[in-house]
Protein backbone atom coordinates (compact mmCIF):
# COMPACT_ATOMS: atom_id res chain seq x y z
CA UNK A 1 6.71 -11.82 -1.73
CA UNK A 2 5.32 -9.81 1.29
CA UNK A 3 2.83 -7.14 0.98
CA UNK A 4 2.90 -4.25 2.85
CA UNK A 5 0.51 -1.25 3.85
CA UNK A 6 0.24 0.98 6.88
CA UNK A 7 -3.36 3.11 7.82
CA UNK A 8 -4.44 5.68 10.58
CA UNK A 9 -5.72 4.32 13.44
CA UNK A 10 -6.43 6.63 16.64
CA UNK A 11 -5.15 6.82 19.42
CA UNK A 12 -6.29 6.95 23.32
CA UNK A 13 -3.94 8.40 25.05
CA UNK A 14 -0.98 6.38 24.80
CA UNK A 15 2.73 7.54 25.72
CA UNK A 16 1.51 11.38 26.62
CA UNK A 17 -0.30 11.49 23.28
CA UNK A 18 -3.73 12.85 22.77
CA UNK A 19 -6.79 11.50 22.05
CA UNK A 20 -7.14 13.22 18.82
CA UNK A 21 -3.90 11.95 16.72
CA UNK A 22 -3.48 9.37 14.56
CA UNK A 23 -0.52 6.70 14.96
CA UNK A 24 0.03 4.36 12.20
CA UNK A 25 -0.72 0.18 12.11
CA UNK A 26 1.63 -1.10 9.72
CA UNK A 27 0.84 -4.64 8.42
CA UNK A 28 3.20 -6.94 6.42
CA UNK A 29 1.58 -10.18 4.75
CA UNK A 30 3.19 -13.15 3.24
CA UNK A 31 1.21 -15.02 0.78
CA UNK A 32 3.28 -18.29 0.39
CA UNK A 33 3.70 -18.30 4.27
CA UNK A 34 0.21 -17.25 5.15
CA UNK A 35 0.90 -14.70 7.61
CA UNK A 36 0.46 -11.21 8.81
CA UNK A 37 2.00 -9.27 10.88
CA UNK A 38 1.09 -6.22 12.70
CA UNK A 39 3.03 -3.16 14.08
CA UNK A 40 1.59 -0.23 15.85
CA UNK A 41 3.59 2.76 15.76
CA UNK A 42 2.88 6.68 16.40
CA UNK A 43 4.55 7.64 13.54
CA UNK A 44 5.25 6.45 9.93
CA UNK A 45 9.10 6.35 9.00
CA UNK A 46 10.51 4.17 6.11
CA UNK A 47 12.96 3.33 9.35
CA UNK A 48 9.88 0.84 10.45
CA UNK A 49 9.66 -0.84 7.57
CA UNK A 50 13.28 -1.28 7.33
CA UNK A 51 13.39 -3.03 10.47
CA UNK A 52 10.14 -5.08 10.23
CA UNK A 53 11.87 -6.52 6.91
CA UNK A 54 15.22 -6.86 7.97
CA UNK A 55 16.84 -10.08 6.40
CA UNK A 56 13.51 -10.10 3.85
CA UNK A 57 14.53 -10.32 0.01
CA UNK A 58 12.25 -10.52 -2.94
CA UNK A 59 9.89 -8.65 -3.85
CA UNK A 60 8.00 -6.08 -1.93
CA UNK A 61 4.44 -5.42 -3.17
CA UNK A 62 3.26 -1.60 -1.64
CA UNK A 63 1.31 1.72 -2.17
CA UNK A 64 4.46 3.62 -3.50
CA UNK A 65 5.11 5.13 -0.19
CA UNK A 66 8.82 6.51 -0.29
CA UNK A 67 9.65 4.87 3.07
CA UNK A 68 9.91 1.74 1.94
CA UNK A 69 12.71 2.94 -0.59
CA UNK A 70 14.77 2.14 3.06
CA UNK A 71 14.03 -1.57 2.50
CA UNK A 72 17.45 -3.30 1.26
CA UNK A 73 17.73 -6.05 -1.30
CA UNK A 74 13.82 -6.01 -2.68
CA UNK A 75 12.86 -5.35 -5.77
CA UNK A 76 9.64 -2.69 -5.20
CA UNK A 77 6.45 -3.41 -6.88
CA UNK A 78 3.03 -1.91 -7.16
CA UNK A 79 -0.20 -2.32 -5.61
CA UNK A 80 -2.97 -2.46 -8.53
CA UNK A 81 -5.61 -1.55 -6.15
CA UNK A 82 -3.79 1.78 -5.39
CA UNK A 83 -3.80 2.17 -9.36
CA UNK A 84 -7.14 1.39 -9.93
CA UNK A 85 -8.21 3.54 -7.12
CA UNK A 86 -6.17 6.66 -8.44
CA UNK A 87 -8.38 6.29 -11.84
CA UNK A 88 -11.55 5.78 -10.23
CA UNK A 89 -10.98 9.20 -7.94
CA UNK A 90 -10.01 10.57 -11.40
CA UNK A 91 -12.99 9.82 -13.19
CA UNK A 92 -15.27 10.55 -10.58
CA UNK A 93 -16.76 13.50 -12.27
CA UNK A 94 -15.74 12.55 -15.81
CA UNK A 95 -15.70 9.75 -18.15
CA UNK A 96 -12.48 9.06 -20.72
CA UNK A 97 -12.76 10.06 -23.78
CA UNK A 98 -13.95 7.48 -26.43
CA UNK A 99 -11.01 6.27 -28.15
CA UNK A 100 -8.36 7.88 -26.14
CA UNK A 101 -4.90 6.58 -24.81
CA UNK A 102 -6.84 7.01 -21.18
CA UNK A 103 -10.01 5.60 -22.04
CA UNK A 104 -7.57 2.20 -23.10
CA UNK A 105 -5.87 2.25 -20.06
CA UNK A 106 -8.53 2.41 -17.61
CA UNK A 107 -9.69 -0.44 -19.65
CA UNK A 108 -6.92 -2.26 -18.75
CA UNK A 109 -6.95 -1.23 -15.48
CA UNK A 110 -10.36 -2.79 -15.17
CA UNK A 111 -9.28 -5.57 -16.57
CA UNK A 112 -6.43 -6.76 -14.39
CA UNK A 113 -8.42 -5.89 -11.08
CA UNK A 114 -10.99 -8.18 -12.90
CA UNK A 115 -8.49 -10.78 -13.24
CA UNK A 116 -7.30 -10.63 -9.63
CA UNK A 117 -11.09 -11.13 -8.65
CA UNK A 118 -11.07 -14.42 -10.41
């Protein structure tokens, strides 16, 4: 399994860029070997992760980004902190409704980030 994730990170003046834009950090992390790796970049392109993961098969734990639909021979799964963080913006200003089909599954939700924290 490798994880993988990419985030803004600025830049100071590298390669005729300005100070003001963002590049990318990508970062790919194996749990059963222990390791990260990390790969600055100016840009993000599903190209990157292609190559960072070239020969890699098995699955491929990520944020949904379409990119990493360029990644061969992985089967694509998703990040439960990205879930749980789309239904905690979403309830922000609101609560579910008692007894609805959301209310239930932002239960679950909870409950499987609960698990994970175990």
């Amino acid at each position: 399994m490798v994880n993988a994730d990419k985030t803004d990170c600025p830049v100071l003046k590298k390669d005729g860029r300005e100070s003001k834009q963002m590049s990318k950090m990508w970062v790919f992390f194996s749990p059963e070997k222990n390791i990260a790796l990390y790969q600055y970049r100016p840009r993000r392109k599903g190209q990157i992760a292609k190559e960072m993961l070239e020969g890699f098969s098995g699955y491929l734990q990520t944020d949904g980004y379409s990119g990493y639909n360029a990644v061969e021979d992985v089967t694509h799964v998703g990040c439960r902190a990205h879930v749980r963080r789309k239904w905690i913006d979403y309830f922000v200003d609101k609560k579910p409704v008692d007894g609805s089909k959301s209310q239930k599954a932002f239960e679950y939700v909870e409950k499987m980030f609960a698990l994970d924290l175990q």
